[in-house]
N, C-alpha and C. Protein backbone atom coordinates (compact mmCIF):
# COMPACT_ATOMS: atom_id res chain seq x y z
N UNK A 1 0.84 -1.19 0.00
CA UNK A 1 0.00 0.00 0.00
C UNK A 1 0.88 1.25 0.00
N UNK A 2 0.41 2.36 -1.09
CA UNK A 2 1.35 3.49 -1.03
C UNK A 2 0.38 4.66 -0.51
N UNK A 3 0.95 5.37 0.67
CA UNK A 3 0.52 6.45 1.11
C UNK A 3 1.28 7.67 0.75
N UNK A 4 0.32 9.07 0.24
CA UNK A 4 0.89 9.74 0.26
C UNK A 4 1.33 11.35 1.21
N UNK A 5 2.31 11.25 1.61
CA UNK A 5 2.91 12.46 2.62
C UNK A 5 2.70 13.71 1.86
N UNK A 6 1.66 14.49 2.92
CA UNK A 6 1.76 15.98 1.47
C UNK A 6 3.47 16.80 2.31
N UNK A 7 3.47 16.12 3.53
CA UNK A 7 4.88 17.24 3.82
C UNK A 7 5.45 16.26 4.57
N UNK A 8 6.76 15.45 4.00
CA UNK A 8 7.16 14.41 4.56
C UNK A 8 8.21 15.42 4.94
N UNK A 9 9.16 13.74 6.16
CA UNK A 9 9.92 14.98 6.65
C UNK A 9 11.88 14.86 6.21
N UNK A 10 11.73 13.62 5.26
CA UNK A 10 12.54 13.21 4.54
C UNK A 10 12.06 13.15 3.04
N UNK A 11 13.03 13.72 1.94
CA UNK A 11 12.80 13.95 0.91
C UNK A 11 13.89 13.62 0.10
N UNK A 12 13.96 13.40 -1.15
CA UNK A 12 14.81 13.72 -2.16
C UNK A 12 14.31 14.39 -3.03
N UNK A 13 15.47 15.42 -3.60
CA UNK A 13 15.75 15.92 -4.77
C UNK A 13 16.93 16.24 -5.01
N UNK A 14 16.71 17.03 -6.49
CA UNK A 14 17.84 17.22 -7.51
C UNK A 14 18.88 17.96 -7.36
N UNK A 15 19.82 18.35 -6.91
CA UNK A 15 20.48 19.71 -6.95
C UNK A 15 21.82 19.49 -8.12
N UNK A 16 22.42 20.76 -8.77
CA UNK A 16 23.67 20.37 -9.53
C UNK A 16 24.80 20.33 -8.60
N UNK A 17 25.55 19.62 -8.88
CA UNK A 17 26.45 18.65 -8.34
C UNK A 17 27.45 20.31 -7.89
N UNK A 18 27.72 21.29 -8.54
CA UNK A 18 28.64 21.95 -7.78
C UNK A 18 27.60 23.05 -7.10
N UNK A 19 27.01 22.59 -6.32
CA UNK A 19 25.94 23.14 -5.32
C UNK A 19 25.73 22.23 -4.53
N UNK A 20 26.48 21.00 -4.24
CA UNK A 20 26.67 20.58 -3.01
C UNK A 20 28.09 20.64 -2.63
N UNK A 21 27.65 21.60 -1.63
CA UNK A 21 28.91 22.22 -0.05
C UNK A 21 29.19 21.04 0.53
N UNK A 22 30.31 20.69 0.82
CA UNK A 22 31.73 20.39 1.13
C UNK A 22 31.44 20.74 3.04
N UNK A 23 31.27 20.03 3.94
CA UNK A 23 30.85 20.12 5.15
C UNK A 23 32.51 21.51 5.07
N UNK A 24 32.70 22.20 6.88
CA UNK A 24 33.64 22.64 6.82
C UNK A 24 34.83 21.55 7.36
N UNK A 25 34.36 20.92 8.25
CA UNK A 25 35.37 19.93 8.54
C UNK A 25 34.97 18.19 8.48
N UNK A 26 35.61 17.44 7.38
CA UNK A 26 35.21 15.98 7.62
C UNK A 26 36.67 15.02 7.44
N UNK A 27 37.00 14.51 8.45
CA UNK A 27 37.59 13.68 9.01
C UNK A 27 38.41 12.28 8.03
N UNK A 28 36.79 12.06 7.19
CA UNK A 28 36.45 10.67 6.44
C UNK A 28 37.67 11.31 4.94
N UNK A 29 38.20 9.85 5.31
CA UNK A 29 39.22 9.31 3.93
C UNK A 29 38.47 8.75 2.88
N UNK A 30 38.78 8.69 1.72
CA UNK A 30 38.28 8.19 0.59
C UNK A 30 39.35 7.77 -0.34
N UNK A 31 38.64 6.60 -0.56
CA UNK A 31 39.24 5.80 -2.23
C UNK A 31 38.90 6.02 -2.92
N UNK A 32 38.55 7.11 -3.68
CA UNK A 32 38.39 7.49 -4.45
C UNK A 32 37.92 6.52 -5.78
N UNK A 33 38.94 6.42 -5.91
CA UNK A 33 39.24 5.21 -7.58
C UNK A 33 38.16 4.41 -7.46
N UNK A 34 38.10 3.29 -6.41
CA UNK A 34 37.23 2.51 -5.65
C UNK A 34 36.08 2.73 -6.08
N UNK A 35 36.02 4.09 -5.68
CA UNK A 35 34.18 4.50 -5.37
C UNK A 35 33.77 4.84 -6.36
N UNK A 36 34.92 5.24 -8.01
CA UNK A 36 35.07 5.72 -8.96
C UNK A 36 33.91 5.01 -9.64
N UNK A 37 35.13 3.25 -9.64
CA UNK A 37 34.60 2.07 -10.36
C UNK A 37 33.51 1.89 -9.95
N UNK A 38 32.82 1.47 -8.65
CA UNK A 38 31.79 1.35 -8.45
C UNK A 38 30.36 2.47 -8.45
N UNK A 39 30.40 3.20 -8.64
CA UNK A 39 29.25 3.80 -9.19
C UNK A 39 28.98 3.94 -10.60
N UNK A 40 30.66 3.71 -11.51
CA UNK A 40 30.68 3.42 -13.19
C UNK A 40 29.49 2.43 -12.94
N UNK A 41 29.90 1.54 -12.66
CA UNK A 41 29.52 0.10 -12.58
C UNK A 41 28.26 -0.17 -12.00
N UNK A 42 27.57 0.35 -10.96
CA UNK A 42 26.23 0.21 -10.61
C UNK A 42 25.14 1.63 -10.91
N UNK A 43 26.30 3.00 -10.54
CA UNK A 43 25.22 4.04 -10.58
C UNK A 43 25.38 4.10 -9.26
N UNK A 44 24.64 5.30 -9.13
CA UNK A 44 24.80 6.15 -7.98
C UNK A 44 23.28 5.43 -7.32
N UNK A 45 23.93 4.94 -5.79
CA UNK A 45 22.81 3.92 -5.30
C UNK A 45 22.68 4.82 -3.76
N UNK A 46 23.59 5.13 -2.85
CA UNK A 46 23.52 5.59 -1.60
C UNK A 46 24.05 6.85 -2.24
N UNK A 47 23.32 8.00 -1.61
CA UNK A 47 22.75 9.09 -2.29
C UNK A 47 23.30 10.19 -1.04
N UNK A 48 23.96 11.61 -1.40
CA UNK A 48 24.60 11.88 -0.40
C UNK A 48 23.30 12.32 0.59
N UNK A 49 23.47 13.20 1.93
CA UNK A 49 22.94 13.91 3.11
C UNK A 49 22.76 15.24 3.45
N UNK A 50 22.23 16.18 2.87
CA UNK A 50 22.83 17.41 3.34
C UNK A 50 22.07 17.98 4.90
N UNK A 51 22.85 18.60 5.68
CA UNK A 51 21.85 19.28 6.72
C UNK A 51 21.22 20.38 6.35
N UNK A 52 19.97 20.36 6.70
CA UNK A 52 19.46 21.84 6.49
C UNK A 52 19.99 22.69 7.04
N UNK A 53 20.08 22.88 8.21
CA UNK A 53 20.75 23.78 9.03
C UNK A 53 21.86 24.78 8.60
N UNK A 54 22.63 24.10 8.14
CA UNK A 54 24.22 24.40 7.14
C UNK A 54 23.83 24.41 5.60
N UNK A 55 22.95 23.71 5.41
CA UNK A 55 22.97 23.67 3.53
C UNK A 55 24.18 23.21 3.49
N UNK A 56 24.72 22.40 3.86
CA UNK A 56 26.44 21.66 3.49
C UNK A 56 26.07 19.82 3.85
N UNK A 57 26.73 19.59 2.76
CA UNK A 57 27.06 18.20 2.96
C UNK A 57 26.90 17.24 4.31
N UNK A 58 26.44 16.51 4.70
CA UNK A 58 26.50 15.84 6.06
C UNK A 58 27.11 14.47 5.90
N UNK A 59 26.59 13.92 4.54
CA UNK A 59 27.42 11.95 4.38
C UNK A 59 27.27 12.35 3.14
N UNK A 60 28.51 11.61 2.69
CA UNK A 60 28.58 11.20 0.77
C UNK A 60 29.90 12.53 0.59
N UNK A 61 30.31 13.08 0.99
CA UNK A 61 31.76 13.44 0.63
C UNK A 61 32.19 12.92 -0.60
N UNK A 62 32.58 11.01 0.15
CA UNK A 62 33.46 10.55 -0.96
C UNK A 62 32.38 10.50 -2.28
N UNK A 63 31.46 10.54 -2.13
CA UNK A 63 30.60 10.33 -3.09
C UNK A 63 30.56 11.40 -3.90
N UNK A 64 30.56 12.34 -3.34
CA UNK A 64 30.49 14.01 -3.91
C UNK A 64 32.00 13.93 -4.73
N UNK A 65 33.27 14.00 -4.37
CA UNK A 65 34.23 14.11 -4.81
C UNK A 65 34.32 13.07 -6.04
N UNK A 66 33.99 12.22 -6.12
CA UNK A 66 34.02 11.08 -7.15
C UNK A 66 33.49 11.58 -8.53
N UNK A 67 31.81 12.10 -8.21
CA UNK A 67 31.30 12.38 -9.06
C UNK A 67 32.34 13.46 -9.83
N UNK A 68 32.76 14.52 -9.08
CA UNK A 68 33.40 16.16 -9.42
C UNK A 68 34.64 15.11 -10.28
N UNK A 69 35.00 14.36 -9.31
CA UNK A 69 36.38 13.72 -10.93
C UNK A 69 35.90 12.55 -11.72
N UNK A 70 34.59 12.26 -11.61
CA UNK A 70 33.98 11.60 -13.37
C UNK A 70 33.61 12.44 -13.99
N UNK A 71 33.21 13.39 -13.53
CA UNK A 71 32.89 14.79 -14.61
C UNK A 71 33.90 15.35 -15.17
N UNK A 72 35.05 15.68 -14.32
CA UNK A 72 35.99 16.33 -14.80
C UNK A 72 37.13 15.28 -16.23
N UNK A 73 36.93 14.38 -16.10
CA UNK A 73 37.33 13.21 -16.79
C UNK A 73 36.68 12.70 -18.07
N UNK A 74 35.82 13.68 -18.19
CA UNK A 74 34.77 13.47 -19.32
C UNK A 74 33.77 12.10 -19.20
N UNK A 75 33.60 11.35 -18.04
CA UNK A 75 33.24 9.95 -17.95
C UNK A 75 31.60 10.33 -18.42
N UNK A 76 31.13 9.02 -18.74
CA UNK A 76 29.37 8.90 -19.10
C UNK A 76 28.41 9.42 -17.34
N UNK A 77 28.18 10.11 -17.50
CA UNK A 77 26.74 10.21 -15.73
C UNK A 77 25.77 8.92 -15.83
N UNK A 78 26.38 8.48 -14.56
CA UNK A 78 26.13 7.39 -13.37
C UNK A 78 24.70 6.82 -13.68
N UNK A 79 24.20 5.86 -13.97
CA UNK A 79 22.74 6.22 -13.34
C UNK A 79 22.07 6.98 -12.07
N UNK A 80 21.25 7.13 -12.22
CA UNK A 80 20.82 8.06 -11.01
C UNK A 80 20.86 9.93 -10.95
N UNK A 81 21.83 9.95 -11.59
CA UNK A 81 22.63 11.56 -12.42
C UNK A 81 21.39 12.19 -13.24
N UNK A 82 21.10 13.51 -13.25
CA UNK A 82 19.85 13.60 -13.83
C UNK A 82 21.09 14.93 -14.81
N UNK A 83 21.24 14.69 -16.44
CA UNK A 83 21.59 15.83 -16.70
C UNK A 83 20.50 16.99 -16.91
N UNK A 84 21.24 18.77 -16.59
CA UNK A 84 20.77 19.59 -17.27
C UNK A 84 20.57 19.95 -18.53
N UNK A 85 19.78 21.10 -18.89
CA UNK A 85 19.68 21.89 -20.41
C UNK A 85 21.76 21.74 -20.98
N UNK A 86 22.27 22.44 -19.75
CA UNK A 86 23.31 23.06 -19.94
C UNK A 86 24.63 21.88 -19.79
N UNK A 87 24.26 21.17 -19.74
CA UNK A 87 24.98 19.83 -19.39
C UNK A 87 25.45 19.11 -18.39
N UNK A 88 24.95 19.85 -17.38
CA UNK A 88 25.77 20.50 -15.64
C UNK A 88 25.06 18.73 -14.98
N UNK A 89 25.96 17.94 -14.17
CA UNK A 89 25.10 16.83 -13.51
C UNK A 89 24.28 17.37 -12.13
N UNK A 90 22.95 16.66 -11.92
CA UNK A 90 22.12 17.39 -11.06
C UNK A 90 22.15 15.70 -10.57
N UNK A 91 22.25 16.15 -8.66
CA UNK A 91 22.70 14.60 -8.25
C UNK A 91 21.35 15.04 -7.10
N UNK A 92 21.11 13.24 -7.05
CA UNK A 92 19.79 13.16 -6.01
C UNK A 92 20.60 13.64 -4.16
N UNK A 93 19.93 14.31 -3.28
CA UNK A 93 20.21 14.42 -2.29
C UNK A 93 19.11 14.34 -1.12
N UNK A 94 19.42 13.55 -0.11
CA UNK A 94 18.20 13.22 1.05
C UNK A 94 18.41 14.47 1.89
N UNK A 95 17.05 15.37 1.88
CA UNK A 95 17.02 16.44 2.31
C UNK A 95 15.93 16.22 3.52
N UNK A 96 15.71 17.41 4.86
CA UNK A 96 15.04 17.30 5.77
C UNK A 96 15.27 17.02 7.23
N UNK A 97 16.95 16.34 7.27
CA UNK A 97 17.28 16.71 9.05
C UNK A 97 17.89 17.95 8.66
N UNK A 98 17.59 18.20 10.26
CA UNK A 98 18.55 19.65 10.57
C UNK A 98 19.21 19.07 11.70
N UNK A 99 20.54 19.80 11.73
CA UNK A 99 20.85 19.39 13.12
C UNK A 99 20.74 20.61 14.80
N UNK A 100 21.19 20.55 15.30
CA UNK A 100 20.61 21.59 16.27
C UNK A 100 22.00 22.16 16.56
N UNK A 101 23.13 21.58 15.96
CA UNK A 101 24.70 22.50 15.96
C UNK A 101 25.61 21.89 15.55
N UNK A 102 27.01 22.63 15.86
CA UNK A 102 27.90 21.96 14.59
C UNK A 102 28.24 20.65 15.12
N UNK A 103 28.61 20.65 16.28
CA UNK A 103 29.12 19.40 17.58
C UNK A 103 27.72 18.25 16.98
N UNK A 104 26.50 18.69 16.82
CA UNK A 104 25.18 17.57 16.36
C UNK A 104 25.70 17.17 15.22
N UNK A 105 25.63 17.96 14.23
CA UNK A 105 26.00 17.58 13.07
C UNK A 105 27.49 16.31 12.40
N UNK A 106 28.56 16.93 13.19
CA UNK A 106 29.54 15.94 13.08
C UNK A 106 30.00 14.97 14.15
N UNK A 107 29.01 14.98 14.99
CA UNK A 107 28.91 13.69 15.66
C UNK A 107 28.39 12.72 14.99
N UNK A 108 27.15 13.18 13.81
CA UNK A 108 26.24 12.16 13.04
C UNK A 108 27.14 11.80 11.87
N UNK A 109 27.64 12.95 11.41
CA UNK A 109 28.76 12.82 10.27
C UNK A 109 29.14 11.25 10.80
N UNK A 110 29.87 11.24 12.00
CA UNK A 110 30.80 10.06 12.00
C UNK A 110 30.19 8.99 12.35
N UNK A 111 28.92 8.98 12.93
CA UNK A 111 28.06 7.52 12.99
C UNK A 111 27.55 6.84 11.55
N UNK A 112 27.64 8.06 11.07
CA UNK A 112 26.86 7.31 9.68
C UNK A 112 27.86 7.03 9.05
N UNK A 113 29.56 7.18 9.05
CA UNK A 113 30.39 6.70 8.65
C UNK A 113 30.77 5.09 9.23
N UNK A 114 31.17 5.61 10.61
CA UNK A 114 31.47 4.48 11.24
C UNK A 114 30.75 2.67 11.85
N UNK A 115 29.60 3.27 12.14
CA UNK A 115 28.49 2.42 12.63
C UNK A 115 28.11 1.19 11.77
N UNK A 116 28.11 1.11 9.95
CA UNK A 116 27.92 0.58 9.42
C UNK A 116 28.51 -0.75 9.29
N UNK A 117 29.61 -0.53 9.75
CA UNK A 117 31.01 -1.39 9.77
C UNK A 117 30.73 -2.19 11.26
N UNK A 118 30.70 -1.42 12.01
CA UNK A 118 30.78 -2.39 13.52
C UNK A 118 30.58 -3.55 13.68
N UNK A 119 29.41 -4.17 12.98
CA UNK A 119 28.66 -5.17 13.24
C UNK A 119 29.83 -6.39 12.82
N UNK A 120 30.43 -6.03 11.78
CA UNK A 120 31.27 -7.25 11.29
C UNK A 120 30.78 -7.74 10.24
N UNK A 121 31.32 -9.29 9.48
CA UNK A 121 31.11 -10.03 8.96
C UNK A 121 30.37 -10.96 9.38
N UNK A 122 29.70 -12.19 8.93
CA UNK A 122 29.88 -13.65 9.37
C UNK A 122 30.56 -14.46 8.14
N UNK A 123 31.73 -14.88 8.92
CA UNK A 123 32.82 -15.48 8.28
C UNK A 123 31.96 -16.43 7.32
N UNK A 124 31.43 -17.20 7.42
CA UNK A 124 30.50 -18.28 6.39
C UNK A 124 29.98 -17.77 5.08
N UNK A 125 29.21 -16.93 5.64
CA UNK A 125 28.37 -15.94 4.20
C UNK A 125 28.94 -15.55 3.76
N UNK A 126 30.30 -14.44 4.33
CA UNK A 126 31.10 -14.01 3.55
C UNK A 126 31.68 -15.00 2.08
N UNK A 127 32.36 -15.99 3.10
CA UNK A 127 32.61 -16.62 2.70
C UNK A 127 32.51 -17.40 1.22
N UNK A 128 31.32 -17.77 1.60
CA UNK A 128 30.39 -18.42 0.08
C UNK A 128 29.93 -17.64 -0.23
N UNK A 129 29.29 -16.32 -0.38
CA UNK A 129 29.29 -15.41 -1.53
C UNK A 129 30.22 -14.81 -2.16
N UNK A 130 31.88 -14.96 -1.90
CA UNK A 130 32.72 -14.33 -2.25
C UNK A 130 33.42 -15.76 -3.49
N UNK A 131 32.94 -17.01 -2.82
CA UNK A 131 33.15 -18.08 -3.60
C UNK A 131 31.92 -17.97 -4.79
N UNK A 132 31.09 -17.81 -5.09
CA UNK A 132 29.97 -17.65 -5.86
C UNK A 132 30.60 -16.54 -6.80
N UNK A 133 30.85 -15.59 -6.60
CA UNK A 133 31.10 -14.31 -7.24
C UNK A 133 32.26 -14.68 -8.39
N UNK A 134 33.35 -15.17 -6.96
CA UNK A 134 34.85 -15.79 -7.75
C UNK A 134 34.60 -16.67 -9.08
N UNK A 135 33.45 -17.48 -8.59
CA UNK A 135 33.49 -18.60 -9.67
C UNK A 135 32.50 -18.15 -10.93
N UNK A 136 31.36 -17.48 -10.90
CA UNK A 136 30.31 -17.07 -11.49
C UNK A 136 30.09 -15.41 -12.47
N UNK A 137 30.87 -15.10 -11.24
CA UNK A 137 30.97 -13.65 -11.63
C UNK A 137 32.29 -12.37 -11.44
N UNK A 138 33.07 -13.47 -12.05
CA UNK A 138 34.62 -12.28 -11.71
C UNK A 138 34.80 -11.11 -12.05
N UNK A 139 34.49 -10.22 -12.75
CA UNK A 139 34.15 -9.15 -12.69
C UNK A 139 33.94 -8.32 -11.79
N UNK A 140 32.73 -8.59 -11.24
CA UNK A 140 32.14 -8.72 -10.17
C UNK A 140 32.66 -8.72 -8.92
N UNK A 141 33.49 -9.83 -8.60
CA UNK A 141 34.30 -10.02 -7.86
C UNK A 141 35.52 -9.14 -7.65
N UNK A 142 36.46 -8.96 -8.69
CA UNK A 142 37.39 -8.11 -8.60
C UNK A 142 36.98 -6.66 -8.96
N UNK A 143 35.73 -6.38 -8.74
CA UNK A 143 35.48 -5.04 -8.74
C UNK A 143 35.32 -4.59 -7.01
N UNK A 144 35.46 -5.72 -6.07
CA UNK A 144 35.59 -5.83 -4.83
C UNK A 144 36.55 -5.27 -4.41
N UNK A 145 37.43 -5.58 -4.58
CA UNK A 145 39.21 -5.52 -4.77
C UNK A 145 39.37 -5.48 -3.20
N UNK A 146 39.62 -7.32 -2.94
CA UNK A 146 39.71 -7.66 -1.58
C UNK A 146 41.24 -7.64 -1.24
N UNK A 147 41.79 -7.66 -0.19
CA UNK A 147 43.25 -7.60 -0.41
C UNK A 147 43.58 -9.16 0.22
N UNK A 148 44.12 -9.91 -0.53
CA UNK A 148 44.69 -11.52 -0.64
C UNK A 148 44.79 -11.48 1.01
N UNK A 149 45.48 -11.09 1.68
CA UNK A 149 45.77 -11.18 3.19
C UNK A 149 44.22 -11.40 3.97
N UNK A 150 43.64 -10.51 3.58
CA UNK A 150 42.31 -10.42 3.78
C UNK A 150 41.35 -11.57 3.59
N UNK A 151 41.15 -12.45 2.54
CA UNK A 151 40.67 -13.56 1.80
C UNK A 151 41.27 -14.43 3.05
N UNK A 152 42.69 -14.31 3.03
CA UNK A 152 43.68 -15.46 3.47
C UNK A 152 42.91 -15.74 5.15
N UNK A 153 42.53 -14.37 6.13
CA UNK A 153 42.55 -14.39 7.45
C UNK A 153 40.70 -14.71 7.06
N UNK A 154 40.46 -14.62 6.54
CA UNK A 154 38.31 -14.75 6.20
C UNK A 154 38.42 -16.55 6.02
N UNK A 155 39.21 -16.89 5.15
CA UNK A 155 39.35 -18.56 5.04
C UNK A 155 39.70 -18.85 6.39
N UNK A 156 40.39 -18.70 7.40
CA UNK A 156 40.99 -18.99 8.47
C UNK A 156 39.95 -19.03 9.87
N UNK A 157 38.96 -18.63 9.57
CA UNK A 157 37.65 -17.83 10.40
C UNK A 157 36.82 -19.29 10.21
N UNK A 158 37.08 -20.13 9.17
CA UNK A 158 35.60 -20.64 8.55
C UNK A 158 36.21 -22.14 8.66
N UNK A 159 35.08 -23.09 9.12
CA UNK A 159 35.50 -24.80 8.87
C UNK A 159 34.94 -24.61 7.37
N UNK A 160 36.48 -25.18 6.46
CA UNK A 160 36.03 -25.25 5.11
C UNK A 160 35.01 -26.50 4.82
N UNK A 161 34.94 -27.68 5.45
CA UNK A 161 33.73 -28.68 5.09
C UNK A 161 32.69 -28.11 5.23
N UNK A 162 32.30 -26.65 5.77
CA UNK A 162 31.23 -26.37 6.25
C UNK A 162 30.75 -25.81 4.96
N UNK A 163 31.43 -25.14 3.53
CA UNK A 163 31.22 -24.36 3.31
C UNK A 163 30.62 -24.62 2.00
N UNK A 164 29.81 -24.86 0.69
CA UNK A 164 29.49 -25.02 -0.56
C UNK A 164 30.49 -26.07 -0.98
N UNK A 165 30.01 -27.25 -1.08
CA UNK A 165 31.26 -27.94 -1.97
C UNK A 165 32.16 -28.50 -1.30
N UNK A 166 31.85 -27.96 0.61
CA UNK A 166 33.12 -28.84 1.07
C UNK A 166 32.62 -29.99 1.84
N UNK A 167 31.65 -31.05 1.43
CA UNK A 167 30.74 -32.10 1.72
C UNK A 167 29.92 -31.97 3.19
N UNK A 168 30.25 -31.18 3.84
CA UNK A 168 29.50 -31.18 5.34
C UNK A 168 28.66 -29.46 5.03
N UNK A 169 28.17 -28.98 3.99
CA UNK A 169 27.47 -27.99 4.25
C UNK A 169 26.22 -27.81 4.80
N UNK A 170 25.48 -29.53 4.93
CA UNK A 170 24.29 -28.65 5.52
C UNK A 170 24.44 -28.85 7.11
N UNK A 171 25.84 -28.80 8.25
CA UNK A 171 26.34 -29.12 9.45
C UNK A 171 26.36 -27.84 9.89
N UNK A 172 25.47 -27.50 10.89
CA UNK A 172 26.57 -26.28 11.85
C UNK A 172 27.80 -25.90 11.97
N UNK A 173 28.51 -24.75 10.79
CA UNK A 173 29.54 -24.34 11.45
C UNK A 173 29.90 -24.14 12.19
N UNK A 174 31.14 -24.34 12.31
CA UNK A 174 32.44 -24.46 13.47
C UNK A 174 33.44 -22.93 12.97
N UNK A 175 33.36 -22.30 13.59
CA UNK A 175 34.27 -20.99 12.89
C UNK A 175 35.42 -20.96 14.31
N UNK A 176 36.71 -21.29 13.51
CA UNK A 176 37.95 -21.03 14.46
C UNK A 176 38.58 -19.73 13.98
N UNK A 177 39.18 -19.14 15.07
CA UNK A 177 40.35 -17.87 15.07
C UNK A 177 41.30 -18.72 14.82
N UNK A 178 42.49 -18.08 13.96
CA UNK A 178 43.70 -18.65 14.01
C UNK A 178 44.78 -18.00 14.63
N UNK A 179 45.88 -18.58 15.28
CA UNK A 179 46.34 -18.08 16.26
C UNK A 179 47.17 -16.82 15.55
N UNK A 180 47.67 -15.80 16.31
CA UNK A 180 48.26 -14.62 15.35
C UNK A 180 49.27 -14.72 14.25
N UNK A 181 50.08 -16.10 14.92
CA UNK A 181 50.94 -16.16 13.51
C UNK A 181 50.93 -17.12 12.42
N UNK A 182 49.39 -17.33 12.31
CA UNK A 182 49.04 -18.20 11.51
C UNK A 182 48.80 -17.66 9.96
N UNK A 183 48.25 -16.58 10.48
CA UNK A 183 48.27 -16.14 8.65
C UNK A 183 48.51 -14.54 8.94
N UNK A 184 49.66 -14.21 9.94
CA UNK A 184 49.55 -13.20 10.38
C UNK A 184 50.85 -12.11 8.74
N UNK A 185 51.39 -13.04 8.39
CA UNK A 185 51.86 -12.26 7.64
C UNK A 185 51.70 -12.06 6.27
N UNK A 186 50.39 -12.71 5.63
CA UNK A 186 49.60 -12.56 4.46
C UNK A 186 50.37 -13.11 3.76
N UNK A 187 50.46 -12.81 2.60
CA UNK A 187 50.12 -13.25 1.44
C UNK A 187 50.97 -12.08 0.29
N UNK A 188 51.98 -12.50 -0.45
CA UNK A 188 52.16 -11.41 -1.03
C UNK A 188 53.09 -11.39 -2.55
N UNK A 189 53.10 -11.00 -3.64
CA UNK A 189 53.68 -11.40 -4.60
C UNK A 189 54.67 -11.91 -4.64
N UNK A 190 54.64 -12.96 -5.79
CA UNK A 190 56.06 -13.77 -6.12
C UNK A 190 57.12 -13.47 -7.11
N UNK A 191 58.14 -13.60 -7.39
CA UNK A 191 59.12 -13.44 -7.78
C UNK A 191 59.03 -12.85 -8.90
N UNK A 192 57.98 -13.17 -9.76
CA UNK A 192 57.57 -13.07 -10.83
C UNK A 192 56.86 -12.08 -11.13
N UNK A 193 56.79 -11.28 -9.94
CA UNK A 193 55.37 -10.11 -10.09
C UNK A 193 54.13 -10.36 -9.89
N UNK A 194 53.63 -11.49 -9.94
CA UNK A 194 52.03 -12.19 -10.07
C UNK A 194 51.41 -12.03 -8.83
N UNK A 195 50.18 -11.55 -8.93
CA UNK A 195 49.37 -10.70 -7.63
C UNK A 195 49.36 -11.90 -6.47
N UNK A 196 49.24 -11.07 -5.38
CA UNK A 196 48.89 -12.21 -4.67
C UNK A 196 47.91 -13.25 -4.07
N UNK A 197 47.38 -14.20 -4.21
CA UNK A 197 46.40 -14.89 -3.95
C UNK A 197 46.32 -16.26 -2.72
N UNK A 198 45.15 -16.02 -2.47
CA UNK A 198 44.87 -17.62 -1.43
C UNK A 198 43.99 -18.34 -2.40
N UNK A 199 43.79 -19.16 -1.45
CA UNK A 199 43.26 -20.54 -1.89
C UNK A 199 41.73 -21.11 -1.35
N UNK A 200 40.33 -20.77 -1.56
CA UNK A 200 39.25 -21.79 -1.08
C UNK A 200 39.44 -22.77 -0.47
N UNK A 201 39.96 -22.98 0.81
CA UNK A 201 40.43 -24.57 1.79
C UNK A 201 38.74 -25.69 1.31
N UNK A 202 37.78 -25.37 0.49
CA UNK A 202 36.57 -25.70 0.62
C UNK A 202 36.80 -26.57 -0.57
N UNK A 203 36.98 -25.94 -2.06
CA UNK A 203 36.43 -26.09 -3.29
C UNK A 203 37.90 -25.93 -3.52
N UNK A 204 39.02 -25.09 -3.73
CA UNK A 204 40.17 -25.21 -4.21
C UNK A 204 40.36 -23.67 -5.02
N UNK A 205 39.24 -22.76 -4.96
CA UNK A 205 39.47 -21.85 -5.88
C UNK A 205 40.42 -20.68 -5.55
N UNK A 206 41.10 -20.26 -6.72
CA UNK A 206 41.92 -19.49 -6.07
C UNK A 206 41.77 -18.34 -6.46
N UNK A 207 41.74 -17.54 -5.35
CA UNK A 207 41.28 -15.93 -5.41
C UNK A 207 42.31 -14.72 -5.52
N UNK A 208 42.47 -14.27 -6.65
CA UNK A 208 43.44 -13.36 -6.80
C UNK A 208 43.24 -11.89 -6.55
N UNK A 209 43.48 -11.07 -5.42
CA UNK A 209 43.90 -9.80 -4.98
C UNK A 209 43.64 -8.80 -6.18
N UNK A 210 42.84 -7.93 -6.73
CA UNK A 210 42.98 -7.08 -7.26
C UNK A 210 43.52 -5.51 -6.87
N UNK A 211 44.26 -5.39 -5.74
CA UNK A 211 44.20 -4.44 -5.57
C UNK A 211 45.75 -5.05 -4.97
């Protein structure tokens, strides 16, 4: 059932992209490149924040900056990108908190950065969707750009019989820590230059590091 809000208190709309303000102070690092590929690649999906209060930026920085160097780069606009008459990109923005000061404002700044992450993984799911991707959809996969060390300590987390293919999947996992110097020093190119990769302890596949 769709209801309609004549004055909701969260909104989107359009604004052109160099009319979203740049908070005065944000903390948050960006990969840029990263965030480059992935919005080439899906479109613009998480949509920046601005406060009313400030009319400045509140979340999506890296998002904001990305767009300013696909534009500047001559790249195609994102899905989601609405162009102007004039050619200018007009980007969606969730409009409607205010905050009640600057201390409000970049306290939220950093929850909505940080908070997302806390929760963790579960080593399993990870797991076998990263095996699914590897095998089905590499592209896909190395548009992830996991770092091999990373793969290496996520395999180490997981009983591989437990996992797609490794004959005990429909058993309650068993997820062990490995002790620190077990895969504590990753994983890292060979002699030859060739990226570095682990190994699926499950299925055998081997996952190569794009990054």
């Amino acid at each position: 059932m769709t209801e309609t809000i004549a004055r909701p208190p969260r909104f989107i709309t359009y604004v052109p992209l160099t009319d979203l303000t740049p908070a005065a102070r944000n903390p948050k690092r960006h990969e840029l490149e990263l965030i480059i590929a992935s919005i080439d690649m899906h479109g613009l999906v998480e949509i920046p924040v601005v406060d009313e209060r400030t009319e400045t930026t509140l979340h999506g920085h890296g998002r904001r900056e990305s767009l300013i160097e696909m534009q500047a780069r001559g790249m195609r606009a994102p899905s989601g990108i609405v162009i102007d008459e004039d050619g200018g990109w007009l980007v969606p923005v969730l409009r409607g908190w205010s905050s009640k000061n600057d201390a409000d404002a970049e306290a939220l700044a950093i929850k909505l950065n940080r908070l997302p992450g806390e929760g963790g993984w579960d080593p399993r799911e990870l797991a076998a969707i990263l095996e699914d991707l590897a095998t089905n959809e590499t592209e896909l996969f190395d548009s992830l750009a996991i770092p091999a060390d990373e793969m290496d300590k996520l395999f180490g987390q997981v009983d591989p019989e437990t996992l797609p293919g490794g004959g005990r999947e429909d058993e309650t996992p068993l997820q062990h820590l490995p002790d620190d110097g077990e895969h504590g020093d990753g994983l890292s190119p060979d002699d030859d230059g060739r990226a570095a990769h682990t190994t699926c302890p499950a299925c055998g596949h081997l996952f190569t590091s794009s990054r």
